[in-house]
PDB file of N, CA and C in Angstrom:
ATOM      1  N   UNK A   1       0.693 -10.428  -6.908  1.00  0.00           N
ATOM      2  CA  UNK A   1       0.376  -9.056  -6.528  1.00  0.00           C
ATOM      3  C   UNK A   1      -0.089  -9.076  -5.070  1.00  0.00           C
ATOM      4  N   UNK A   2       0.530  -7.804  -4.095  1.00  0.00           N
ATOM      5  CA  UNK A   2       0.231  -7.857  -3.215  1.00  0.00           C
ATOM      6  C   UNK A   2      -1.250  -7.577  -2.752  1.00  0.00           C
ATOM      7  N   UNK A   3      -1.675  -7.770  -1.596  1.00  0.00           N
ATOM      8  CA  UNK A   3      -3.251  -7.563  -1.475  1.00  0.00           C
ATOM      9  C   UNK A   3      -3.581  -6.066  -1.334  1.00  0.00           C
ATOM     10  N   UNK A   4      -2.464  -4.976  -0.881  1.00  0.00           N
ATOM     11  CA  UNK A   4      -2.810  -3.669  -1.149  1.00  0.00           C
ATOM     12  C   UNK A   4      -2.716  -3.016  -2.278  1.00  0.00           C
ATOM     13  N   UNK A   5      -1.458  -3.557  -3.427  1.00  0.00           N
ATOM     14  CA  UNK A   5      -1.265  -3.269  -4.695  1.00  0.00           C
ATOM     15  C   UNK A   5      -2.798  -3.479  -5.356  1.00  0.00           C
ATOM     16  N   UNK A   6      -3.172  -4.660  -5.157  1.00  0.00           N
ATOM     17  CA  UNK A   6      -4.805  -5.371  -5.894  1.00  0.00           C
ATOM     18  C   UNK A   6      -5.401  -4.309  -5.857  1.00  0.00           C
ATOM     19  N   UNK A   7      -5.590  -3.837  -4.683  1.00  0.00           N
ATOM     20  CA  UNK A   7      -6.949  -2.866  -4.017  1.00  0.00           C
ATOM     21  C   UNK A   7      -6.590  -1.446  -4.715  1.00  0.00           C
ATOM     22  N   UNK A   8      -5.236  -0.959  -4.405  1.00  0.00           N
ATOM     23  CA  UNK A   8      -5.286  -0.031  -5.909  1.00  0.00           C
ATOM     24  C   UNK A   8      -5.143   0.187  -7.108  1.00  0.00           C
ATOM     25  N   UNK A   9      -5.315  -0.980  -7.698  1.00  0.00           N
ATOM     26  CA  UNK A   9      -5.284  -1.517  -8.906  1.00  0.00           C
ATOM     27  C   UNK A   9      -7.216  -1.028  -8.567  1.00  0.00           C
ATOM     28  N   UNK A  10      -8.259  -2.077  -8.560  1.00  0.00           N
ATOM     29  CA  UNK A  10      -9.548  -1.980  -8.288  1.00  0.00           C
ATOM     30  C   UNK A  10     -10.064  -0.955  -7.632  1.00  0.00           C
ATOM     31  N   UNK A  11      -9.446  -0.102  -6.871  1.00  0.00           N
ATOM     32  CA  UNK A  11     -10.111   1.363  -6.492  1.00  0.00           C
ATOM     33  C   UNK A  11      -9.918   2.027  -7.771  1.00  0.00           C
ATOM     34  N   UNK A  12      -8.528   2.310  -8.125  1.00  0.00           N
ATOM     35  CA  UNK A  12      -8.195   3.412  -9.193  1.00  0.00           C
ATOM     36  C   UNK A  12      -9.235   3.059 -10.728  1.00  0.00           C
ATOM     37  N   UNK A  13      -9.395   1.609 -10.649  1.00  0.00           N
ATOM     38  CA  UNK A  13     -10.359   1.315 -11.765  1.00  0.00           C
ATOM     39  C   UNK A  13     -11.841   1.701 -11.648  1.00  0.00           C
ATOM     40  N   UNK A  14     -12.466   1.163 -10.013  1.00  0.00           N
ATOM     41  CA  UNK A  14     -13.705   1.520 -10.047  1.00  0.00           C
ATOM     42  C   UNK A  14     -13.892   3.484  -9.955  1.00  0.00           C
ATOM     43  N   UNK A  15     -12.861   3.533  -9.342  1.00  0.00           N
ATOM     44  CA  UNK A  15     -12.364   5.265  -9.196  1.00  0.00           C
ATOM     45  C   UNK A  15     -13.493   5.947  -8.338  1.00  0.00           C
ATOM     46  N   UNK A  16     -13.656   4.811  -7.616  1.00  0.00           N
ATOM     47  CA  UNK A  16     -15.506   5.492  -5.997  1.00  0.00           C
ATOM     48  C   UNK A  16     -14.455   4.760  -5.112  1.00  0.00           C
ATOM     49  N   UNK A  17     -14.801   5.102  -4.149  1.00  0.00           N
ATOM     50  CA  UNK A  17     -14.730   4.518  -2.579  1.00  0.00           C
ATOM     51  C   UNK A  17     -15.217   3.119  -2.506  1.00  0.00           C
ATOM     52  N   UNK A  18     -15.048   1.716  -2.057  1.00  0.00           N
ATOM     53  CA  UNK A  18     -15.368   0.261  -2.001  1.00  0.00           C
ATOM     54  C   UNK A  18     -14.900  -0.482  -0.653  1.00  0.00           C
ATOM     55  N   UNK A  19     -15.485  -1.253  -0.006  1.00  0.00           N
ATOM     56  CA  UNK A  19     -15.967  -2.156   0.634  1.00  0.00           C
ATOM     57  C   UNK A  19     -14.896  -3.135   0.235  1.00  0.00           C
ATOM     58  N   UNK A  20     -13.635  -3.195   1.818  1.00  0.00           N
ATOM     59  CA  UNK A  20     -13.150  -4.199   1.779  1.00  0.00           C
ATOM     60  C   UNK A  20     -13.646  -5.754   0.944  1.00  0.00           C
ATOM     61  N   UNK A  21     -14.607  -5.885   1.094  1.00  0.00           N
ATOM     62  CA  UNK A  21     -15.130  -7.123   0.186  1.00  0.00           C
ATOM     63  C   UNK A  21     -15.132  -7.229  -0.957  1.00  0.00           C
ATOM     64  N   UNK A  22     -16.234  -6.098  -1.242  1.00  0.00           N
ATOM     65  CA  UNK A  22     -15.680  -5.645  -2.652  1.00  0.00           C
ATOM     66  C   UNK A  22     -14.375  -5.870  -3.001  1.00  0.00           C
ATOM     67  N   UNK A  23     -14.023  -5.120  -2.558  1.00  0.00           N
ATOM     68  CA  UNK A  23     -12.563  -4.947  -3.131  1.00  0.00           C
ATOM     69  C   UNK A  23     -11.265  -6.382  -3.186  1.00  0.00           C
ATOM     70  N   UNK A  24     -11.753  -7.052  -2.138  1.00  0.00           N
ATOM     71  CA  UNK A  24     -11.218  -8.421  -2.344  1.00  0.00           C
ATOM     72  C   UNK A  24     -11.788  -9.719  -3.345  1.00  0.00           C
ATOM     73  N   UNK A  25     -13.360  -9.300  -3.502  1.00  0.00           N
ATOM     74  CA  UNK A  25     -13.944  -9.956  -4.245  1.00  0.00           C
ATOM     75  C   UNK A  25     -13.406  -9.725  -6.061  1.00  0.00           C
ATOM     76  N   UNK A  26     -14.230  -8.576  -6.158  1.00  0.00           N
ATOM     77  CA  UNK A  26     -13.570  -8.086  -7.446  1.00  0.00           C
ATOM     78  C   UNK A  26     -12.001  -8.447  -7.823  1.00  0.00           C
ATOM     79  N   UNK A  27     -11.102  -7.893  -6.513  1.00  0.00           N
ATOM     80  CA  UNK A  27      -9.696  -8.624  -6.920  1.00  0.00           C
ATOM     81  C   UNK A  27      -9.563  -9.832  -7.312  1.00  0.00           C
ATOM     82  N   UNK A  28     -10.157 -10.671  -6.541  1.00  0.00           N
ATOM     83  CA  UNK A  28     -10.020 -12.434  -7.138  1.00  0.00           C
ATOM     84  C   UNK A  28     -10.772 -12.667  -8.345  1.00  0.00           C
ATOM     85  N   UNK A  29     -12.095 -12.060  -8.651  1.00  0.00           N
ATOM     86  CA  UNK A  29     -12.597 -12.092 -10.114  1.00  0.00           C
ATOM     87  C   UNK A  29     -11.868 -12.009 -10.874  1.00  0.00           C
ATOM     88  N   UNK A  30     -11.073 -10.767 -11.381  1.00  0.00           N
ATOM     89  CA  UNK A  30     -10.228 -10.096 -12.026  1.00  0.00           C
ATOM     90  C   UNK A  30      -8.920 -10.825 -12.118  1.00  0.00           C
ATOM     91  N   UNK A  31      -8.702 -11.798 -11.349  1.00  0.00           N
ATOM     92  CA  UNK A  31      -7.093 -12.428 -11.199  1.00  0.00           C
ATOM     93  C   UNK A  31      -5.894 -11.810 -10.538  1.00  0.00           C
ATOM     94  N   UNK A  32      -6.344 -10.519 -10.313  1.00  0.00           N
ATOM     95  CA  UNK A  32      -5.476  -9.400  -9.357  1.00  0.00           C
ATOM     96  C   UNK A  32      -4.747 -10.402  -8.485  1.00  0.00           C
ATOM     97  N   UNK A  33      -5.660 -11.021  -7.909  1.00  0.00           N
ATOM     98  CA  UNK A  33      -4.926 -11.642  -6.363  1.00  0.00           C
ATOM     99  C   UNK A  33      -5.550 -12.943  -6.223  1.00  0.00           C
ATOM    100  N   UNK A  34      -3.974 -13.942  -5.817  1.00  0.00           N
ATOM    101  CA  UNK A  34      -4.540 -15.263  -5.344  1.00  0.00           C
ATOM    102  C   UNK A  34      -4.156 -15.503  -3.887  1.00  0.00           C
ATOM    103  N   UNK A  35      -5.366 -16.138  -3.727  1.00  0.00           N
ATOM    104  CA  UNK A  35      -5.268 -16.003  -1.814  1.00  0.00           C
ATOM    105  C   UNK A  35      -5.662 -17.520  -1.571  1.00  0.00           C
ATOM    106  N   UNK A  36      -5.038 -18.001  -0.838  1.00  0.00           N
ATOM    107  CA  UNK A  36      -5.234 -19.382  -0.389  1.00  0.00           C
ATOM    108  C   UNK A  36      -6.215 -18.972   1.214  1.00  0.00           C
ATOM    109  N   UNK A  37      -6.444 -18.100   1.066  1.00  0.00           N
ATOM    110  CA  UNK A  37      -6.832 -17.644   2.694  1.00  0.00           C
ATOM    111  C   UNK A  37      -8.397 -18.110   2.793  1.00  0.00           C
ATOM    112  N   UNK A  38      -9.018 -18.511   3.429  1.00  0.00           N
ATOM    113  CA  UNK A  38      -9.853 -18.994   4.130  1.00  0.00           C
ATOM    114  C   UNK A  38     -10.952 -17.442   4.132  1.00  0.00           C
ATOM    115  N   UNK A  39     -10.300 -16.434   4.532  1.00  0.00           N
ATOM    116  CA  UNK A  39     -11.007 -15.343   4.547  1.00  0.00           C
ATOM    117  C   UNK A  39     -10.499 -14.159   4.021  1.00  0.00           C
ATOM    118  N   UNK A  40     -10.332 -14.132   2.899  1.00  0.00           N
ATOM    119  CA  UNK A  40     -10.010 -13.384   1.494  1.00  0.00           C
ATOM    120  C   UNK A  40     -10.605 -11.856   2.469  1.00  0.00           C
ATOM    121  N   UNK A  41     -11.386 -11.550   2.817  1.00  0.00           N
ATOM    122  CA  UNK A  41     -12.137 -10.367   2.161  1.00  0.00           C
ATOM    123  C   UNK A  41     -11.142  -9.514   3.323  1.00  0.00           C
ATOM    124  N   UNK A  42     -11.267 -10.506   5.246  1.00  0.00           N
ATOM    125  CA  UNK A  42     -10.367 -10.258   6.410  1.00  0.00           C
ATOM    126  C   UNK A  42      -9.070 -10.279   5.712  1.00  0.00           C
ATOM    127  N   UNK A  43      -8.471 -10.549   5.292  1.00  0.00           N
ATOM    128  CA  UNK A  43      -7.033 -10.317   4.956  1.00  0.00           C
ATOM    129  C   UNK A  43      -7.144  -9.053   4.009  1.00  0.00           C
ATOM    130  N   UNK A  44      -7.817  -8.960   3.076  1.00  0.00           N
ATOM    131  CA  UNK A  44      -7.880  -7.538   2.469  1.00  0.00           C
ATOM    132  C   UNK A  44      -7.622  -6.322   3.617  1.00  0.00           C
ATOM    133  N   UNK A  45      -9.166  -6.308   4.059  1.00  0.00           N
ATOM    134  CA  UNK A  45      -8.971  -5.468   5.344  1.00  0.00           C
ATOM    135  C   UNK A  45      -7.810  -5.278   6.338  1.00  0.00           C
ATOM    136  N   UNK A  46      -7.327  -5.866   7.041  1.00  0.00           N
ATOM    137  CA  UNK A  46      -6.113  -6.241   7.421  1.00  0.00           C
ATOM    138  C   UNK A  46      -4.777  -5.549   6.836  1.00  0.00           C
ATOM    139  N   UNK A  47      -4.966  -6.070   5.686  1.00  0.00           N
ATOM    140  CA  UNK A  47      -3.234  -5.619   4.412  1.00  0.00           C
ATOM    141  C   UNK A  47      -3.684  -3.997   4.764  1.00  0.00           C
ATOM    142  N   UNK A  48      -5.362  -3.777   4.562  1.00  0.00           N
ATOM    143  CA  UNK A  48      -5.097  -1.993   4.179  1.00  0.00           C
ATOM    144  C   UNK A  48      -4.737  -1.352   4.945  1.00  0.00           C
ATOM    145  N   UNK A  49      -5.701  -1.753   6.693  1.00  0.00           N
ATOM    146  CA  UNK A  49      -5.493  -1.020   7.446  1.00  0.00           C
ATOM    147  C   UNK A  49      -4.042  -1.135   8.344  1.00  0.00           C
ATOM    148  N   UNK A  50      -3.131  -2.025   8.341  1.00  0.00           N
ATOM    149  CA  UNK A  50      -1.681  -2.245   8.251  1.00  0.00           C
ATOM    150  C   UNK A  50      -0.780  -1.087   7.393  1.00  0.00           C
ATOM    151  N   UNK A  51      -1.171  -1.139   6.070  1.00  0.00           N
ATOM    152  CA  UNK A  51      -0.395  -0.088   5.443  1.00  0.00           C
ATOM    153  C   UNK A  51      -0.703   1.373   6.030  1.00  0.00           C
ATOM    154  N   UNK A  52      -1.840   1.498   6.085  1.00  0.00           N
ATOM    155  CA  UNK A  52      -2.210   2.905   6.579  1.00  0.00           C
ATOM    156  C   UNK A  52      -1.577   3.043   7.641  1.00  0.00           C
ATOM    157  N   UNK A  53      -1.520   2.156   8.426  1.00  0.00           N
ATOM    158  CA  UNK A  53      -0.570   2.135  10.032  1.00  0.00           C
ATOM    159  C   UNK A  53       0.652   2.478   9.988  1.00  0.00           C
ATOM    160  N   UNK A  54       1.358   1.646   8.932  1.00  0.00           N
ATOM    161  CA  UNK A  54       2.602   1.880   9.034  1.00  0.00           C
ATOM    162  C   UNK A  54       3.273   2.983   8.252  1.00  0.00           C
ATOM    163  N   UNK A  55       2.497   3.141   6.952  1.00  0.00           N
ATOM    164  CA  UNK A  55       2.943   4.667   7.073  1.00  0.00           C
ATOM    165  C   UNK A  55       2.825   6.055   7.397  1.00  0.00           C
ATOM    166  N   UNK A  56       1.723   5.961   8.242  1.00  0.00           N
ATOM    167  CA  UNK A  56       1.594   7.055   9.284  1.00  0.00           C
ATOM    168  C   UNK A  56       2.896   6.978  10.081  1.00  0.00           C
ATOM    169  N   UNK A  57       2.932   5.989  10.959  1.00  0.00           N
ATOM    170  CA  UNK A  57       4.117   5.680  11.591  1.00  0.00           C
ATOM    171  C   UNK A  57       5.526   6.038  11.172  1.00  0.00           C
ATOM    172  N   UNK A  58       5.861   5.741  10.005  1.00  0.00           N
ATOM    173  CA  UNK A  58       7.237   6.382   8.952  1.00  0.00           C
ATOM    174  C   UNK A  58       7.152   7.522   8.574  1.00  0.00           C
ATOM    175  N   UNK A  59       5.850   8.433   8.775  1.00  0.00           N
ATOM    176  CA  UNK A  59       5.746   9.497   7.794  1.00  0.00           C
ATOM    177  C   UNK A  59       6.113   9.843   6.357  1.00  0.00           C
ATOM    178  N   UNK A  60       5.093   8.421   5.835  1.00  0.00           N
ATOM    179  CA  UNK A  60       5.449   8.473   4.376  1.00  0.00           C
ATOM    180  C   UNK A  60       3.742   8.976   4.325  1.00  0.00           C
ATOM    181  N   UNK A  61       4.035   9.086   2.974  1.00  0.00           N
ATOM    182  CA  UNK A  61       2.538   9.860   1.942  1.00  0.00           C
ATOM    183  C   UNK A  61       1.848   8.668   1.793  1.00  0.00           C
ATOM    184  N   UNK A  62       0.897   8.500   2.366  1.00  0.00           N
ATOM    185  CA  UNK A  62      -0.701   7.836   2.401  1.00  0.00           C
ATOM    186  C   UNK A  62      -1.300   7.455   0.679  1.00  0.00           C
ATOM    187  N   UNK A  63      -1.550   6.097   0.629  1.00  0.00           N
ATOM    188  CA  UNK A  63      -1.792   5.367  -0.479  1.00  0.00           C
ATOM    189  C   UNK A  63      -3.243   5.302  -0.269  1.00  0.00           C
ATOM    190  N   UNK A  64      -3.962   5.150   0.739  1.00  0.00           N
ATOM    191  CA  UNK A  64      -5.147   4.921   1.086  1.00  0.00           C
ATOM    192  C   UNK A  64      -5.643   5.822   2.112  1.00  0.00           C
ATOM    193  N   UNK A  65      -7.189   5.601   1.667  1.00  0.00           N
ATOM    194  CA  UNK A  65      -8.103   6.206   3.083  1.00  0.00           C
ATOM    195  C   UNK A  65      -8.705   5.378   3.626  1.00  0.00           C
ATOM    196  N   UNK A  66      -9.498   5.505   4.930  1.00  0.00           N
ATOM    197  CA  UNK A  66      -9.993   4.208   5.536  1.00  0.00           C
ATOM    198  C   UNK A  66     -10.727   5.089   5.860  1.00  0.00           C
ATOM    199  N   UNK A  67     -12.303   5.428   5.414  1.00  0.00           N
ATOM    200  CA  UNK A  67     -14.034   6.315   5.673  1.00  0.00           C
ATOM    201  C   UNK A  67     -14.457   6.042   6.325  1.00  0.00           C
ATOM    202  N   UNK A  68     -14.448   4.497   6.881  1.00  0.00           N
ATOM    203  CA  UNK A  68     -15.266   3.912   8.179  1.00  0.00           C
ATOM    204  C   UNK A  68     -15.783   3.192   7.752  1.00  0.00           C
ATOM    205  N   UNK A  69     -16.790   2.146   8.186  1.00  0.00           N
ATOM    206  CA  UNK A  69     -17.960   1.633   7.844  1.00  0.00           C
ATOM    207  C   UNK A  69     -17.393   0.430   6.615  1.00  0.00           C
ATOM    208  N   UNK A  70     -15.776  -0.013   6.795  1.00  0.00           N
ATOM    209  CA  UNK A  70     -15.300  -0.211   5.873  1.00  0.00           C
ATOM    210  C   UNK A  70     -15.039  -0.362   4.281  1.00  0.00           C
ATOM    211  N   UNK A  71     -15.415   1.139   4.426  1.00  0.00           N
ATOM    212  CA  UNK A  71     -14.726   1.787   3.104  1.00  0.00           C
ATOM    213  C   UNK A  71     -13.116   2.347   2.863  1.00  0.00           C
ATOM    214  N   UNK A  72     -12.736   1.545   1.748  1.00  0.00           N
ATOM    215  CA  UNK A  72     -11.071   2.406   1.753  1.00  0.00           C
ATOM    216  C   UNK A  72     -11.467   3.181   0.108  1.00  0.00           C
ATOM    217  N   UNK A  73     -10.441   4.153  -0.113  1.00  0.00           N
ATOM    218  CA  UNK A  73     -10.373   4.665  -1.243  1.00  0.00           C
ATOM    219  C   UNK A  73      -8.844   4.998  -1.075  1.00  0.00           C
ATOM    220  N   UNK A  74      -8.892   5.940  -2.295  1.00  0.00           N
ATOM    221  CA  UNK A  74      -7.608   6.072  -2.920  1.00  0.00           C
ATOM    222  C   UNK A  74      -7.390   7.423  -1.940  1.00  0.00           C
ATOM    223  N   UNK A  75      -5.714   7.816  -1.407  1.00  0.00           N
ATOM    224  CA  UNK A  75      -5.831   9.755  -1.157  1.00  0.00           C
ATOM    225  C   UNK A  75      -5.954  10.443  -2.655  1.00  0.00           C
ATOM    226  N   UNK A  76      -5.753   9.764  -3.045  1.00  0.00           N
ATOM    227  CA  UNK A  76      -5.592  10.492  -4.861  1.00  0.00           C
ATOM    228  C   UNK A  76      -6.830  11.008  -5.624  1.00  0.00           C
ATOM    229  N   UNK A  77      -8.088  10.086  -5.020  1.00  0.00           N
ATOM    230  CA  UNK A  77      -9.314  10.119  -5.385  1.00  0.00           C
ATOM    231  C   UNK A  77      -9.842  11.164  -4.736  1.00  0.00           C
ATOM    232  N   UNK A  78      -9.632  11.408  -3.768  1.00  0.00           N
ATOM    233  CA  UNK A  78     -10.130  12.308  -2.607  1.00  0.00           C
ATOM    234  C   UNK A  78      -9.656  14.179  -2.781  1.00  0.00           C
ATOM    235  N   UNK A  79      -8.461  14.290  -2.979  1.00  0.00           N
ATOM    236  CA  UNK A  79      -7.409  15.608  -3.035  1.00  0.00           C
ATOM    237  C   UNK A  79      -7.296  15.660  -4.368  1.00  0.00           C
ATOM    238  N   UNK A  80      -7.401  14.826  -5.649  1.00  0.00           N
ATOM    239  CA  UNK A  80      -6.797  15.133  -6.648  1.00  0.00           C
ATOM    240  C   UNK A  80      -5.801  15.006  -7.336  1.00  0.00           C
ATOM    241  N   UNK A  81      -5.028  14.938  -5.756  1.00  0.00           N
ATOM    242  CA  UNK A  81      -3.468  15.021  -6.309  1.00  0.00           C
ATOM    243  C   UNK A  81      -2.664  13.496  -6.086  1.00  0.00           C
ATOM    244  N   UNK A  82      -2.288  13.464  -6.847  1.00  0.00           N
ATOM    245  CA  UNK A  82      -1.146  12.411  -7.296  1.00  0.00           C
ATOM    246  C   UNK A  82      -0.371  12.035  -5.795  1.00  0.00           C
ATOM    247  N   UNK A  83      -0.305  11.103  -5.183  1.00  0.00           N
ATOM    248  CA  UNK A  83       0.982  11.443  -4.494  1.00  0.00           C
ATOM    249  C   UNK A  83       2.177  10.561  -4.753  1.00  0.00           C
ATOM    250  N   UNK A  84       3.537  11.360  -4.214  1.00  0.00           N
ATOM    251  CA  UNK A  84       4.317  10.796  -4.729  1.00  0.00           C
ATOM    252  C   UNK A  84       4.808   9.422  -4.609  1.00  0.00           C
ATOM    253  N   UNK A  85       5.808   8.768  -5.566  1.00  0.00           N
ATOM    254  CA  UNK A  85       6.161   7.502  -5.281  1.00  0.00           C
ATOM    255  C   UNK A  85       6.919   7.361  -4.161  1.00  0.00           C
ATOM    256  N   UNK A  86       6.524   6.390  -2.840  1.00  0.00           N
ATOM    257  CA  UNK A  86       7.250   6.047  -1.848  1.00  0.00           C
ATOM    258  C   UNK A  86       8.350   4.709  -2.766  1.00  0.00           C
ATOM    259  N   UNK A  87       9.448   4.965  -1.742  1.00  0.00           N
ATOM    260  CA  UNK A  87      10.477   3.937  -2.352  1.00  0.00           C
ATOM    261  C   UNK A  87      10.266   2.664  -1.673  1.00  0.00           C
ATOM    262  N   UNK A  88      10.683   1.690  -2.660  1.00  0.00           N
ATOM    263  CA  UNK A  88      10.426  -0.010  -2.598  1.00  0.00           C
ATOM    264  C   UNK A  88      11.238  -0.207  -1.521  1.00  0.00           C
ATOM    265  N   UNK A  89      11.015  -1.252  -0.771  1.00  0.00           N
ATOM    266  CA  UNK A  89      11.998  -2.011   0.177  1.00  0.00           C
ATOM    267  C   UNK A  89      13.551  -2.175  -0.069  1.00  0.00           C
ATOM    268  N   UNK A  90      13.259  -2.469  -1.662  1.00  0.00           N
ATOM    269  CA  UNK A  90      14.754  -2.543  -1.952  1.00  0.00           C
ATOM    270  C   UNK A  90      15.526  -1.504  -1.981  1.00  0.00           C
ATOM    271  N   UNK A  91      14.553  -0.189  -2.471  1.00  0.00           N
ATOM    272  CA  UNK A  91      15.430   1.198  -2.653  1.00  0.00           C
ATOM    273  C   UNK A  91      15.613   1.211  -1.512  1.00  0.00           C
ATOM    274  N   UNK A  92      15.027   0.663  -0.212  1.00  0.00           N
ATOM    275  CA  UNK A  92      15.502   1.593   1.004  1.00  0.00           C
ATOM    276  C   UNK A  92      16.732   0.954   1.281  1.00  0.00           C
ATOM    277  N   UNK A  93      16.859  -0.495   1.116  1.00  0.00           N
ATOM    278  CA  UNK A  93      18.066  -1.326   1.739  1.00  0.00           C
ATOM    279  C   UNK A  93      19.177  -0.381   1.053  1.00  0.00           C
ATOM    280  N   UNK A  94      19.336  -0.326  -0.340  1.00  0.00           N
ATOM    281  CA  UNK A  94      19.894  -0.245  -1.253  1.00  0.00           C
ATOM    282  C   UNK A  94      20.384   1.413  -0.835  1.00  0.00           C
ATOM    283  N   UNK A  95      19.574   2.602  -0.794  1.00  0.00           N
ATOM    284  CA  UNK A  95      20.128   3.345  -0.198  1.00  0.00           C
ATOM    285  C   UNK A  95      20.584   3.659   1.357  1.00  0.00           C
ATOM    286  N   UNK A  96      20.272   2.959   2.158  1.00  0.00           N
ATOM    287  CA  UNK A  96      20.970   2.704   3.819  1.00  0.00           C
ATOM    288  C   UNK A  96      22.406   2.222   3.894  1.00  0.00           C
ATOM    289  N   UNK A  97      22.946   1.049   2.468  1.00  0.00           N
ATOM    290  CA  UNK A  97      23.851   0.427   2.422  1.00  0.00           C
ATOM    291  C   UNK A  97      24.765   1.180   2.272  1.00  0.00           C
ATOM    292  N   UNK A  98      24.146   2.291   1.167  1.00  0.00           N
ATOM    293  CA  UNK A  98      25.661   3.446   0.525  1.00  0.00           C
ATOM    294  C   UNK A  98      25.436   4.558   1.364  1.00  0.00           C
ATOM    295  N   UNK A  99      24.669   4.973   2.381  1.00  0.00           N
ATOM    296  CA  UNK A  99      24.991   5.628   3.207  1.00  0.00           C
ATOM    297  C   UNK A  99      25.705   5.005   4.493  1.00  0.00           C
ATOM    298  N   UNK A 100      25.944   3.767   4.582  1.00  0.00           N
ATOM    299  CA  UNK A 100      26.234   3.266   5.746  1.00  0.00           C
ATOM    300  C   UNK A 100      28.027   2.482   5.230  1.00  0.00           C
ATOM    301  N   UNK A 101      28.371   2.751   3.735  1.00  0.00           N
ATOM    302  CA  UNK A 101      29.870   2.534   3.151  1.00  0.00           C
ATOM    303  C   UNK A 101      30.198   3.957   3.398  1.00  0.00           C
ATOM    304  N   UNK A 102      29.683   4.961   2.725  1.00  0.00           N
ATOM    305  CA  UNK A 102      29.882   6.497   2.539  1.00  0.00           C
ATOM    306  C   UNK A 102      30.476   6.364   3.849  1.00  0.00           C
ATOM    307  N   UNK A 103      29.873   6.489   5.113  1.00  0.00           N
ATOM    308  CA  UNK A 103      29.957   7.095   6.775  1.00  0.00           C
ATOM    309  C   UNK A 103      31.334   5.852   6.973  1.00  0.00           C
ATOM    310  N   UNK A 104      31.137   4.791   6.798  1.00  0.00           N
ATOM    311  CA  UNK A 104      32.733   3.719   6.839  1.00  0.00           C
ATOM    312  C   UNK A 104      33.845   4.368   6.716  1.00  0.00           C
ATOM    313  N   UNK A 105      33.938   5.008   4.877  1.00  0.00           N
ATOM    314  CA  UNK A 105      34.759   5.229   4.309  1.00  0.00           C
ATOM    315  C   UNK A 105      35.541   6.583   4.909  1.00  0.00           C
ATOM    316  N   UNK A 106      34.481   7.701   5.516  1.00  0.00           N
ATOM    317  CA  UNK A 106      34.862   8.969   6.312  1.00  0.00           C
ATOM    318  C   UNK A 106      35.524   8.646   7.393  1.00  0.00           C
ATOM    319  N   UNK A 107      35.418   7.714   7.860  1.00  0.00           N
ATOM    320  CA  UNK A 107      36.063   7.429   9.491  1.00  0.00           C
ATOM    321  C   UNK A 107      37.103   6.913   9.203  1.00  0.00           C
ATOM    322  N   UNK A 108      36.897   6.019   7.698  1.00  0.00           N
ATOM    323  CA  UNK A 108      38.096   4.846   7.504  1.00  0.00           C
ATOM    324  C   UNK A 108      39.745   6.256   7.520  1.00  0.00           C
ATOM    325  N   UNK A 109      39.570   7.634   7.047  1.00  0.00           N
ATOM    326  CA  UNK A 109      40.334   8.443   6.425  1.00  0.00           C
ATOM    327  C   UNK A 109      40.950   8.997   7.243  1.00  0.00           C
TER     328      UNK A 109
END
């Protein structure tokens, strides 16, 4: 499991706002996550505030909040609302490929 999957696995459970540490700690208690890392709690931190980066950047729907003072929570915890499922790496390859035969096949004609 990835180290941001962990963290919402352990937010959505504790269902409060938590402390990168926390949240890396508890993950390794729990078996969530194995980290050969030297500094478990910095790589937590890191994975979250990375994701938050990058999907701001894509303009996908936000998995996390980052409060400051390093606290992350859920957006779900916060608004209520559910948000939707962003697609896996693979869905994206997987749909780029058949849009990128589709656009072949139009030119091929």
């Amino acid at each position: 499991m990835s180290y941001c999957d962990a963290a919402e696995k352990i937010i959505r459970e504790e269902a409060k706002p938590l402390k990168y540490s926390e949240i890396a700690s508890k993950a390794i208690s729990k078996g969530c996550l194995h980290s050969e890392s030297e500094t478990p709690n910095i790589s937590m931190y890191v994975s979250l505030r990375t994701e938050i980066r990058r999907r701001e950047q894509r303009n996908e729907p936000q998995r996390f909040m980052f409060l400051g003072n390093g606290l992350f929570t859920l957006v779900e915890l916060v608004t209520g609302v559910l948000g939707r499922k962003t697609k896996s790496a693979l869905e994206q390859v997987r749909e780029s490929r058949a849009k990128r035969m589709t656009a072949s096949c139009v030119y091929a004609s």
